[in-house]
Protein backbone atom coordinates (compact mmCIF):
# COMPACT_ATOMS: atom_id res chain seq x y z
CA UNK A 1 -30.88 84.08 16.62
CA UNK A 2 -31.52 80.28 16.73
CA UNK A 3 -31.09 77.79 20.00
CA UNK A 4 -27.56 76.66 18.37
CA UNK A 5 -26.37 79.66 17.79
CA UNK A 6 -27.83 80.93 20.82
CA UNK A 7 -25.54 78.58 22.76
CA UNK A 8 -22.25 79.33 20.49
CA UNK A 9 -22.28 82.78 21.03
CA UNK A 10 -24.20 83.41 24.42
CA UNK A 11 -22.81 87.25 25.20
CA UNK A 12 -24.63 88.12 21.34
CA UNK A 13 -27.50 86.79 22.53
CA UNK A 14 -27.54 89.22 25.95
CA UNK A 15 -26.27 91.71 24.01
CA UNK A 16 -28.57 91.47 21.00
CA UNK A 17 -31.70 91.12 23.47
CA UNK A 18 -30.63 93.83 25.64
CA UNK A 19 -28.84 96.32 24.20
CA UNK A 20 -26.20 96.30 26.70
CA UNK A 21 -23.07 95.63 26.21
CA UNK A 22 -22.38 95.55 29.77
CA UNK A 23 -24.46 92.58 30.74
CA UNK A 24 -23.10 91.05 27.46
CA UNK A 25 -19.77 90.97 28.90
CA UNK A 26 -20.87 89.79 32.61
CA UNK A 27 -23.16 87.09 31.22
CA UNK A 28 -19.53 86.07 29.26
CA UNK A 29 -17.70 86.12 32.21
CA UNK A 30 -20.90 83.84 33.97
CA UNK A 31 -20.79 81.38 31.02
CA UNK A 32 -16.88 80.94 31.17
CA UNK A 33 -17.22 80.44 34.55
CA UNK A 34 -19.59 77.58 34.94
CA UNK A 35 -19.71 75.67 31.80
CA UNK A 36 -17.43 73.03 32.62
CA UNK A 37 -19.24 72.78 35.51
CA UNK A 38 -22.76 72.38 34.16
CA UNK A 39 -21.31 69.77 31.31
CA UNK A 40 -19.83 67.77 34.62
CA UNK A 41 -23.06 68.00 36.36
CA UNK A 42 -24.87 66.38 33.16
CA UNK A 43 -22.01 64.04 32.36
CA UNK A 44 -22.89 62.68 35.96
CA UNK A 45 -26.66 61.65 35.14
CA UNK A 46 -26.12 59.99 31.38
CA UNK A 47 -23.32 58.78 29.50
CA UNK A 48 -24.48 60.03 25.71
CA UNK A 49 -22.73 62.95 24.81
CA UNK A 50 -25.54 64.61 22.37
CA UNK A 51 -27.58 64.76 25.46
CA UNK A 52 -25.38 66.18 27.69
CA UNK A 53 -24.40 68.46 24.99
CA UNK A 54 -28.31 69.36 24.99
CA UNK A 55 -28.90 69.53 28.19
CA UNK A 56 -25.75 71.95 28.52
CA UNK A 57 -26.81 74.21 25.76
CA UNK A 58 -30.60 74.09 27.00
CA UNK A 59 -29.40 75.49 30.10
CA UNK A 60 -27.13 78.33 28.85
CA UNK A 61 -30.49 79.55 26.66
CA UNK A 62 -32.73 79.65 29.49
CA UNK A 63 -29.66 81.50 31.36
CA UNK A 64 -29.72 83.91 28.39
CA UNK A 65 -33.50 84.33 28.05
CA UNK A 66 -33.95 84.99 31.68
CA UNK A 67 -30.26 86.82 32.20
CA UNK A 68 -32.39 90.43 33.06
CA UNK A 69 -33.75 88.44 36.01
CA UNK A 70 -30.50 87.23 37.73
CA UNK A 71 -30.02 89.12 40.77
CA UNK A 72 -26.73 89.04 42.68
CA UNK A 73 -27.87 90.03 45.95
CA UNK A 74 -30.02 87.07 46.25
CA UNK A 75 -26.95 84.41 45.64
CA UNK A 76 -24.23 83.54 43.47
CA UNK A 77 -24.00 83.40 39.89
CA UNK A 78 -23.44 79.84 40.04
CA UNK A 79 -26.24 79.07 42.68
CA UNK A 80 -28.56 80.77 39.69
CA UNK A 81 -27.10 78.71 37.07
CA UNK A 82 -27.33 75.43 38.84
CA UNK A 83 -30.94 76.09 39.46
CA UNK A 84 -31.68 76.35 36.05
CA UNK A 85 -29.72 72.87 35.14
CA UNK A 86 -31.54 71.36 37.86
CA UNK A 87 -34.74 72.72 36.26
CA UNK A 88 -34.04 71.61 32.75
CA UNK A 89 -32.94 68.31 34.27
CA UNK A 90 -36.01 67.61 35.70
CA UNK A 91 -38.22 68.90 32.69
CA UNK A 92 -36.07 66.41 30.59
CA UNK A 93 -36.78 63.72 32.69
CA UNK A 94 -40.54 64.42 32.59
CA UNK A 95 -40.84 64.44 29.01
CA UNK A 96 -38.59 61.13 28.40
CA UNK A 97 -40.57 59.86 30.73
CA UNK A 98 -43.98 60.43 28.44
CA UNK A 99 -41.56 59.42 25.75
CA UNK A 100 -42.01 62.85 24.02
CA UNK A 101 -38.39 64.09 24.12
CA UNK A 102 -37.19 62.58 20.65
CA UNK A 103 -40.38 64.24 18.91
CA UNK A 104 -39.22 68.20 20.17
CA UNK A 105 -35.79 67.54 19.46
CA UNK A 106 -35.77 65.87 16.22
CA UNK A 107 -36.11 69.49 14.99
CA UNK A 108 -33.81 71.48 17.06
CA UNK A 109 -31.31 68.99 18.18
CA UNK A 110 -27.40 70.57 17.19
CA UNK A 111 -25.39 68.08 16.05
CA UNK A 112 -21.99 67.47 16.91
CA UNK A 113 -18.68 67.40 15.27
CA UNK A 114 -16.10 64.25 15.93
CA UNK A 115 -14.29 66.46 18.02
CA UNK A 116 -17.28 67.60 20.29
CA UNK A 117 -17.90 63.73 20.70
CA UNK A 118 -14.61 62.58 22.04
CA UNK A 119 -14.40 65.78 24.11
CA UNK A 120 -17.91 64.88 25.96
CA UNK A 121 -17.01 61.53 25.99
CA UNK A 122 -13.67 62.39 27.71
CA UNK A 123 -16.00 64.36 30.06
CA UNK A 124 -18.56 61.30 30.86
CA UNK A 125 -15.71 58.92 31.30
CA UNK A 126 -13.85 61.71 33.97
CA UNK A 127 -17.42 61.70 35.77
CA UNK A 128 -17.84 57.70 35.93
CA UNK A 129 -17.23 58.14 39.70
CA UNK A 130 -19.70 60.74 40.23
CA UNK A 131 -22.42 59.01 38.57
CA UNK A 132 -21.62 55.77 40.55
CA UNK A 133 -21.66 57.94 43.87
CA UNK A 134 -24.52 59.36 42.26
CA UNK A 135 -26.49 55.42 42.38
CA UNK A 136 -24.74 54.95 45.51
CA UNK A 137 -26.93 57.84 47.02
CA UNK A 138 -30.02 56.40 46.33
CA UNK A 139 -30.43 54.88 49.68
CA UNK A 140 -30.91 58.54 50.88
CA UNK A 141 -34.17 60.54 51.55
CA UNK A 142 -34.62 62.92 48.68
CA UNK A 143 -34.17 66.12 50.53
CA UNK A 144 -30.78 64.43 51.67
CA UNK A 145 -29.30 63.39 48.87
CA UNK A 146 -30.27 66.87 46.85
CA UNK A 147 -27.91 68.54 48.79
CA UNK A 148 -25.26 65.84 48.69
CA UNK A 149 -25.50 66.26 45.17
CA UNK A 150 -24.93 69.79 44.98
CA UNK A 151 -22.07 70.38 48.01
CA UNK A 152 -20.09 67.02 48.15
CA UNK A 153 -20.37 66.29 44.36
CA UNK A 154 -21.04 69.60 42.23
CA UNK A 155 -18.69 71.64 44.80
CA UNK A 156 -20.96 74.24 45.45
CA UNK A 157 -20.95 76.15 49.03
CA UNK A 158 -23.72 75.18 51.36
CA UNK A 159 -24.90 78.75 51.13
CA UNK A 160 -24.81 78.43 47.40
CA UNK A 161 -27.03 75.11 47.76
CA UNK A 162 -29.38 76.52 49.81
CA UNK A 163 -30.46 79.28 47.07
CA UNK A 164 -30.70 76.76 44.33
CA UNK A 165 -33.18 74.02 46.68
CA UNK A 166 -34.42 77.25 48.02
CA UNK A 167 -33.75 76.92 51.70
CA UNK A 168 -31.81 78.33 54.54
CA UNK A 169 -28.20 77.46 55.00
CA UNK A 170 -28.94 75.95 58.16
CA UNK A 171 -31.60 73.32 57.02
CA UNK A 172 -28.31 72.65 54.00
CA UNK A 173 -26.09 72.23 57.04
CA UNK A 174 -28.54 69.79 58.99
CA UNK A 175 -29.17 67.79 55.72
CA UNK A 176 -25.77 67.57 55.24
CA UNK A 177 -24.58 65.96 58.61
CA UNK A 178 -27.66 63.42 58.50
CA UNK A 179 -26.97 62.38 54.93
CA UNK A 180 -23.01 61.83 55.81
CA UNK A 181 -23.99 60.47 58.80
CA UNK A 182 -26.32 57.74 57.24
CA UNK A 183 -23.43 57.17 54.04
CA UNK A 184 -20.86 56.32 56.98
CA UNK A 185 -22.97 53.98 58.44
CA UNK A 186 -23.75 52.47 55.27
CA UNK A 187 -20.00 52.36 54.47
CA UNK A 188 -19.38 50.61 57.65
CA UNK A 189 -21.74 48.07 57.14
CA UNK A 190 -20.65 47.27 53.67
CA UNK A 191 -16.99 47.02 54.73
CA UNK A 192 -15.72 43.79 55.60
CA UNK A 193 -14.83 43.05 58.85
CA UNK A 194 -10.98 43.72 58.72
CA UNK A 195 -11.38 46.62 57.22
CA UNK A 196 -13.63 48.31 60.71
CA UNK A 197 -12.10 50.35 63.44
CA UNK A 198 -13.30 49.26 66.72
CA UNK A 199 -15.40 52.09 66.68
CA UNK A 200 -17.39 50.90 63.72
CA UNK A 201 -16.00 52.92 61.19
CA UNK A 202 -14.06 51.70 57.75
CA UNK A 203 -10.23 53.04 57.92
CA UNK A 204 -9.59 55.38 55.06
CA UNK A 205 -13.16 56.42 55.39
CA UNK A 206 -12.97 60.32 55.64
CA UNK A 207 -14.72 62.74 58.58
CA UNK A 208 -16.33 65.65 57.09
CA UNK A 209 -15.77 68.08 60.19
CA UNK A 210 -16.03 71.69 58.11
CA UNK A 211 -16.61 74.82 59.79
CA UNK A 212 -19.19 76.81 58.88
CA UNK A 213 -19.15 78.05 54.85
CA UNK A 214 -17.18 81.58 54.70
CA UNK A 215 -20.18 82.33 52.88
CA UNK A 216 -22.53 81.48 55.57
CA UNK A 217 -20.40 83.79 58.38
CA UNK A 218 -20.86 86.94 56.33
């Protein structure tokens, strides 16, 4: 089966390479579940829609090729998905950056209908204020603003972002205060005078105070 059609019809793909019709139909219910969240997490980081639709589909093959391996007890579906997007993010951005990219995809790239266009573009444009949160967390240490990413932005659980950066949910929870921390600060400095609470901070500005993740108690 080829990459494109690979990415139309994912559960064939399972079922075709494993002979189980079973994992076909949980790997369906996995894709379902987190495409429109993978497409938002690409529309986020560039605003042409044959890449994100790339990127997507890139993401959904690895899934497929590497489905036997996904093992519930070790996190969520969606923690084992984002990994993988993060992976093929980063492998995209180390090939553009050699300038190689155009020269594997000329080749393999699927091309999309009118319809696929507007609908990614509709996508991009609902993710404009991700993507400028997205520059706006540059200011942040790396190992900050990764999780960030992944808890305030993508919505996963801080559980959930600790399997995909591969740490414990603890460390996710420390990161997390000193990277909110550090953004209200910024905010306050940036705000204009009027708009400051005697305390320093902006009104309007929100307080993330969450409990520990359900997740995390169990």
């Amino acid at each position: 089966m080829t990459e494109k059609a690979a990415a139309t019809h994912p559960a064939a793909e399972v079922a075709e390479r494993t002979g189980d019709a079973g994992a076909a139909s949980e790997f369906e219910r996995l894709y379902r579940a987190n495409i429109d969240a993978v497409t938002a997490y690409f529309a986020r980081r560039t605003t042409d829609p044959q890449l994100v639709a790339d990127l997507t589909a890139d993401t959904f093959v690895t899934a497929i090729t590497s489905f036997e391996s996904f093992d519930p007890r070790k996190g969520s579906a969606r923690a084992w998905v984002f990994g993988i997007a993060r992976h093929v993010y980063a492998a995209h951005c180390e090939t553009y950056s050699q300038q190689q990219h155009k020269l594997r995809r000329l080749a393999g790239r699927r091309d999309l209908d009118q319809d696929q266009v507007e609908e990614l573009l509709e996508r991009i444009d609902a993710e404009r204020a991700g993507r400028g949160l997205i520059a706006a967390l540059a200011m942040l240490p790396e190992r900050e603003r990764a999780v960030i990413e992944l808890v305030d932005v993508a919505g996963l659980r801080p559980k959930d972002a600790a399997t995909v950066l591969g740490l414990t949910p603890g460390t996710v929870r420390m990161r997390l205060m000193r990277a909110r921390a550090r953004l209200r600060r910024q905010a306050a400095r940036d705000a204009p005078a009027s708009a400051r609470r005697p305390d320093g901070t902006t009104y309007g500005s929100r307080q993330h105070n969450h409990g520990p993740d359900e997740g995390d108690r169990k």
